[in-house]
Protein backbone atom coordinates (compact mmCIF):
# COMPACT_ATOMS: atom_id res chain seq x y z
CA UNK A 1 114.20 155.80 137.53
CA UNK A 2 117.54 155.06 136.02
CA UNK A 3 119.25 154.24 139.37
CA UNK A 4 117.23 151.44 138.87
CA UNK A 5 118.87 148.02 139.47
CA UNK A 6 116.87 146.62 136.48
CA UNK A 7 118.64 149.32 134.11
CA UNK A 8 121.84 147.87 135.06
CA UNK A 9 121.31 144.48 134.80
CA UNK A 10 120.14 144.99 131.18
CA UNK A 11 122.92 146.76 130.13
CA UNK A 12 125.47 144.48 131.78
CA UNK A 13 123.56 141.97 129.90
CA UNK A 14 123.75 144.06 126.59
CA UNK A 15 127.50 145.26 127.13
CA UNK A 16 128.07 141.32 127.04
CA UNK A 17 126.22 140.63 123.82
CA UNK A 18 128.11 143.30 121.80
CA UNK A 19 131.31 141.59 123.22
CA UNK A 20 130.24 138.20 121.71
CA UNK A 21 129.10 139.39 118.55
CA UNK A 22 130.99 141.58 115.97
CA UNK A 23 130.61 142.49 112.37
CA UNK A 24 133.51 140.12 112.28
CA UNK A 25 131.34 137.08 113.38
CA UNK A 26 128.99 137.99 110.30
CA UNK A 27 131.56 138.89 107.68
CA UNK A 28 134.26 136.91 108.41
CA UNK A 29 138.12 138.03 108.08
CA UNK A 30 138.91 137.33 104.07
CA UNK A 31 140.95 134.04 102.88
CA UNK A 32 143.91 134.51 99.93
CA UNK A 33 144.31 130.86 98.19
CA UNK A 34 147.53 130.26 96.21
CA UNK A 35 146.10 131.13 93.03
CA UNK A 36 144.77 134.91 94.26
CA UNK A 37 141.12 133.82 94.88
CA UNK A 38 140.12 135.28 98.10
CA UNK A 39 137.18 133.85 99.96
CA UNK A 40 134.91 135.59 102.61
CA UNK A 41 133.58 133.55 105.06
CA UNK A 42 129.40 134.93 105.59
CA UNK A 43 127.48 133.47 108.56
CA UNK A 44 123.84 134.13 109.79
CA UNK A 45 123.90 135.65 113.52
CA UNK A 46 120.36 135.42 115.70
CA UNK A 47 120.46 136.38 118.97
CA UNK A 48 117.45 136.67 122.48
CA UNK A 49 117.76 138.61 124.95
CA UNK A 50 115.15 138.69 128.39
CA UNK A 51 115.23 140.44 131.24
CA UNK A 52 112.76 140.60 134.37
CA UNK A 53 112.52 141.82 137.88
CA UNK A 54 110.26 142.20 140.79
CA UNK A 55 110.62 145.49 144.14
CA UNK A 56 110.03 142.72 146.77
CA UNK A 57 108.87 144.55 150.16
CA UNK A 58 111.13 143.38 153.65
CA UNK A 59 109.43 143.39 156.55
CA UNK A 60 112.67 144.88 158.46
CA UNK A 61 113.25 148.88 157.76
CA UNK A 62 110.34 148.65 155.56
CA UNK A 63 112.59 148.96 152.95
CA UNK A 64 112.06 147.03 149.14
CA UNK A 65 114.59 144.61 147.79
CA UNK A 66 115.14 144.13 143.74
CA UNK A 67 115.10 140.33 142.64
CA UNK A 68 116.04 139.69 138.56
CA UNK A 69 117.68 138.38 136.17
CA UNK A 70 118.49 138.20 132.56
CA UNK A 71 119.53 136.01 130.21
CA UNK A 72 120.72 136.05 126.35
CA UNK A 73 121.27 133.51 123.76
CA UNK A 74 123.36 134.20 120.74
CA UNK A 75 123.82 131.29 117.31
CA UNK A 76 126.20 131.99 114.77
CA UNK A 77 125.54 129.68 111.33
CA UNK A 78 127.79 130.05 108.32
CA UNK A 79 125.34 130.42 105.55
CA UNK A 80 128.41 130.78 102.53
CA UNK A 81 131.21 132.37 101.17
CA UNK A 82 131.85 135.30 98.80
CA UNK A 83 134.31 134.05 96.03
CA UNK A 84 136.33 136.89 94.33
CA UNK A 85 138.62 135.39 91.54
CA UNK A 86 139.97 137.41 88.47
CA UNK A 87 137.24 140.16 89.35
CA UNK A 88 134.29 137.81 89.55
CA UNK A 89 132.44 138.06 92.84
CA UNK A 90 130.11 134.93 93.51
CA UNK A 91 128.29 133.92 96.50
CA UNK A 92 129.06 129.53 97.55
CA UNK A 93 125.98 128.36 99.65
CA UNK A 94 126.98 126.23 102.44
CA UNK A 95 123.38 124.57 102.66
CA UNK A 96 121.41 123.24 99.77
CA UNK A 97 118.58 125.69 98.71
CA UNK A 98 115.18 125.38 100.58
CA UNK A 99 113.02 126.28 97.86
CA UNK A 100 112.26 127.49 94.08
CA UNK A 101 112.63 131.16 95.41
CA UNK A 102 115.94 130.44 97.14
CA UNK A 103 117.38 129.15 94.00
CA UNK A 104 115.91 132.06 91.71
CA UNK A 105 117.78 134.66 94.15
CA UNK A 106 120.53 132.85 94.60
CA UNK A 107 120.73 132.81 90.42
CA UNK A 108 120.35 136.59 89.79
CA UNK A 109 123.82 137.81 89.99
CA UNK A 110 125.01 134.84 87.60
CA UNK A 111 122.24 135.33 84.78
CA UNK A 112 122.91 139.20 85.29
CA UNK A 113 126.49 138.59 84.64
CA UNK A 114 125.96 136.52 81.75
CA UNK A 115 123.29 138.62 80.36
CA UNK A 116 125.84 141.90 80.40
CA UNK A 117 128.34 139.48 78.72
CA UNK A 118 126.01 138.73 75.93
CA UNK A 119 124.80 142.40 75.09
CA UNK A 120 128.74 143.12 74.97
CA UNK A 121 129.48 140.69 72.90
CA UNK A 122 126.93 141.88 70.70
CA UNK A 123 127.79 145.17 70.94
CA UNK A 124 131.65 145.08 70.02
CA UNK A 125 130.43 142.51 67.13
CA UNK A 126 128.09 146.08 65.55
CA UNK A 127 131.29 147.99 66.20
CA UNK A 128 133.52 145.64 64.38
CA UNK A 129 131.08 145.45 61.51
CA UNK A 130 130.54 149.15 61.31
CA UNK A 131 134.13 149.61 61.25
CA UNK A 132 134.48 146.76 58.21
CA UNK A 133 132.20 148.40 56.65
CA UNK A 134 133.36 152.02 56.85
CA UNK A 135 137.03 151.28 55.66
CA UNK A 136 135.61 149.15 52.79
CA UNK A 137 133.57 152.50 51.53
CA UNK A 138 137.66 153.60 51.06
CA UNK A 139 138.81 152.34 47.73
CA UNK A 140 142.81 152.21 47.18
């Protein structure tokens, strides 16, 4: 069954799809700005792909005949960038958030970020007071 002409239509048809679409058309080739920031371009790739055929009988040599086709569609949308700047890493929406849930996910690394920052904080202010106090036990 693989001499099948349907088997090579579909991967003619699947050869050309990987040709169109790369990891590069999802994560695009990075950006440097003047000031060091580099931006990554990130886009949202859908593709279709259909393929049909039909043994048609000829009435000369009693032989069959194959008739097919196939077809593909491919859309590439740029959904953001990834902004890296002085070690920060954020994600820049192209589009405007659908919903509540889009804008909660779309939060997460931020408050995460911020969060860390604040238990830090915290944390070198206990070591700074621990140390006060510990050289103040030390009368000169």
């Amino acid at each position: 069954m693989s001499d099948h002409p349907i088997n090579g239509l579909m991967d003619t048809t699947m050869k050309k799809i990987k040709e169109m679409v790369d990891v590069n058309s999802i994560i695009g080739d990075p950006i440097t700005t003047p000031d060091g920031t580099t931006v990554i371009p990130v886009s949202k790739v859908s593709y279709g792909f259909a393929s049909g055929g039909s043994d048609l009988p000829t009435k000369k040599d009693n032989r069959e005949c194959f008739g097919g086709g196939s077809g593909a569609g491919v859309t590439i949308n740029p959904i953001g960038f990834l902004s890296i700047s002085k070690g920060n890493v954020k994600f820049v929406p192209v589009e405007k958030y659908d919903g509540a849930a889009d804008r909660i996910v779309a939060m997460v690394p931020e408050t995460i970020d911020k969060i860390s920052s604040f238990f830090n904080k915290n944390k070198k202010a206990e070591e700074k007071s621990d140390l006060d106090n510990d050289l103040g036990d030390f009368d000169m």
